[in-house]
C-alpha atoms as a PDB file:
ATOM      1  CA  UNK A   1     101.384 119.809 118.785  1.00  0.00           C
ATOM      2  CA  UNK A   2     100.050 119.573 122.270  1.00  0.00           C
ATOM      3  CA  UNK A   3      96.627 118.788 123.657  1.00  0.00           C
ATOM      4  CA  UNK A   4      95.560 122.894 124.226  1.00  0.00           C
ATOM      5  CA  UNK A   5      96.286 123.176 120.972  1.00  0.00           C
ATOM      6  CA  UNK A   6      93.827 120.282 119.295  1.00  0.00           C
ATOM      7  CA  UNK A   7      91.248 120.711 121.915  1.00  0.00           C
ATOM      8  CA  UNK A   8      88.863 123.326 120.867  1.00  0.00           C
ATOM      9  CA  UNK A   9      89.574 122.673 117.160  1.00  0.00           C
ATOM     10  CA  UNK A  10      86.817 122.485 114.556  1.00  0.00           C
ATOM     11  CA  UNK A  11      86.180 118.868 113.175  1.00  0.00           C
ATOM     12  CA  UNK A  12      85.311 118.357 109.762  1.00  0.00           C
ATOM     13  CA  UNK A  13      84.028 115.548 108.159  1.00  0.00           C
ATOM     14  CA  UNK A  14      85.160 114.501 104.820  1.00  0.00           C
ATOM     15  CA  UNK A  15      83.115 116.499 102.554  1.00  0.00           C
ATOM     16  CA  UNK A  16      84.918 119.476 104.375  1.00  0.00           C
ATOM     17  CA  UNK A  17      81.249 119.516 107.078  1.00  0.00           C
ATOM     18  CA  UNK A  18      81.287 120.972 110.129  1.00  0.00           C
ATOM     19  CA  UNK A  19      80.615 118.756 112.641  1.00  0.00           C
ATOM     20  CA  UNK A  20      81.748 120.513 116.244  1.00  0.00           C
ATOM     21  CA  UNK A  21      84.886 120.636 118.246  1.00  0.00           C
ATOM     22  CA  UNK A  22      87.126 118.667 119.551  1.00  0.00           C
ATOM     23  CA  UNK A  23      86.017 118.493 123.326  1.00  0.00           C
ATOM     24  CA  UNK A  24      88.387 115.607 124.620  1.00  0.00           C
ATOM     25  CA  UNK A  25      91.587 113.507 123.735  1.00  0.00           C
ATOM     26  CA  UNK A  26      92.324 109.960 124.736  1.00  0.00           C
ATOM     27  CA  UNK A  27      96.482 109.095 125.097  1.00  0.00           C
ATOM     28  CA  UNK A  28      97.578 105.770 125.427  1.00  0.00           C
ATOM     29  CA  UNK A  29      99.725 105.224 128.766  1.00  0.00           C
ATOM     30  CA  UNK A  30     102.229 102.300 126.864  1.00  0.00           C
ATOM     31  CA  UNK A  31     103.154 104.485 123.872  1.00  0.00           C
ATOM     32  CA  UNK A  32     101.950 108.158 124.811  1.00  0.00           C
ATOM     33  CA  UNK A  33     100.077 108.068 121.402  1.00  0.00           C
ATOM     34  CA  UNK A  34      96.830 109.430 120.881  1.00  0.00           C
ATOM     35  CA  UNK A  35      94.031 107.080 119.925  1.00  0.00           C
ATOM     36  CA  UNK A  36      91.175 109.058 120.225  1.00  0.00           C
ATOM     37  CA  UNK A  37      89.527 112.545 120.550  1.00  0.00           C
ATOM     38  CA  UNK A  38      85.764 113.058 121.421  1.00  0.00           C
ATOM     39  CA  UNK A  39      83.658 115.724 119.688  1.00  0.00           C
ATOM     40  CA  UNK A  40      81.133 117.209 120.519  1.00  0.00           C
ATOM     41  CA  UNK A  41      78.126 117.881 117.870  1.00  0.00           C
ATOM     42  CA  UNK A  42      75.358 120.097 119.145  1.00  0.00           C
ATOM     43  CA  UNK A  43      74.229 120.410 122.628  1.00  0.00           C
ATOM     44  CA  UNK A  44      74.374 116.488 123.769  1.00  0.00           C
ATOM     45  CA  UNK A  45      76.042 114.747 120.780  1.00  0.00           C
ATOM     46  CA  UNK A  46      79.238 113.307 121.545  1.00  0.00           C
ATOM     47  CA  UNK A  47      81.041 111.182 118.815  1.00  0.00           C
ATOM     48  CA  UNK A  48      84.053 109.345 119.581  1.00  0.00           C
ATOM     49  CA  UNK A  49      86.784 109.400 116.579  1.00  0.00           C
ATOM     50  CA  UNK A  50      89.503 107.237 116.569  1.00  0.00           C
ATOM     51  CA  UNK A  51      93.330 108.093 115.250  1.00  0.00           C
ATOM     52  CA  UNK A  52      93.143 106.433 112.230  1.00  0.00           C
ATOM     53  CA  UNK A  53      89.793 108.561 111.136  1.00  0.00           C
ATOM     54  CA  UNK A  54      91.945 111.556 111.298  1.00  0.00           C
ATOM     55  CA  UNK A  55      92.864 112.917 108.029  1.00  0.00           C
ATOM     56  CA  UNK A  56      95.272 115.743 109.339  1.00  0.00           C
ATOM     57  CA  UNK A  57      95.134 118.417 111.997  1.00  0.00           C
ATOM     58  CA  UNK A  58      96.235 122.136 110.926  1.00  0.00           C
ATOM     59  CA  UNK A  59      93.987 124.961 111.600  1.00  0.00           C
ATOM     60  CA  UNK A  60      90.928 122.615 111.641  1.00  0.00           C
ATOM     61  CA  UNK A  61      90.323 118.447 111.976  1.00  0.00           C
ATOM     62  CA  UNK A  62      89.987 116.863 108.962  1.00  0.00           C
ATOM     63  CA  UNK A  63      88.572 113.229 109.137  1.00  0.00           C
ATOM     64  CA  UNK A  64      88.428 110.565 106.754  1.00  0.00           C
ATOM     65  CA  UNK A  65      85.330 109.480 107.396  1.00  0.00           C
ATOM     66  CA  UNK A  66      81.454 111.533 107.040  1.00  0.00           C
ATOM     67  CA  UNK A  67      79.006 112.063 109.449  1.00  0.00           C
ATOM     68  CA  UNK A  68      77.304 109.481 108.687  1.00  0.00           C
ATOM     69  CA  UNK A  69      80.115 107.035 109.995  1.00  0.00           C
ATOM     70  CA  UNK A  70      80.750 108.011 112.651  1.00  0.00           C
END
């Protein structure tokens, strides 16, 4: 999977919430991992999820974490 393809995905938290869309990904320049994508949640909301609060990515993101957390 490729960045075009997360970025514009709907993020949901946990409890299966919307929460917005995946606005931005962060790669890492050593290991050309991901370790972070931003979303954005309403009109100036920004929340910054790290890799490891990702559930799985398949039509949607699915974090591990709730709204709440983040």
């Amino acid at each position: 999977m490729n960045a075009t393809e997360i970025i514009g995905k709907r993020a949901l938290d946990r409890d299966a919430n919307a929460l917005g869309k995946v606005i931005d990904m962060e790669v890492d320049p050593s290991t050309w991992a991901v370790s972070h994508i931003t979303v954005k949640m309403g009109l100036i909301k920004k929340a910054t999820v790290t890799i490891d609060m990702i559930d799985k990515v398949g039509d949607e993101v699915f974090l591990k974490v709730t709204k709440d957390q983040l």
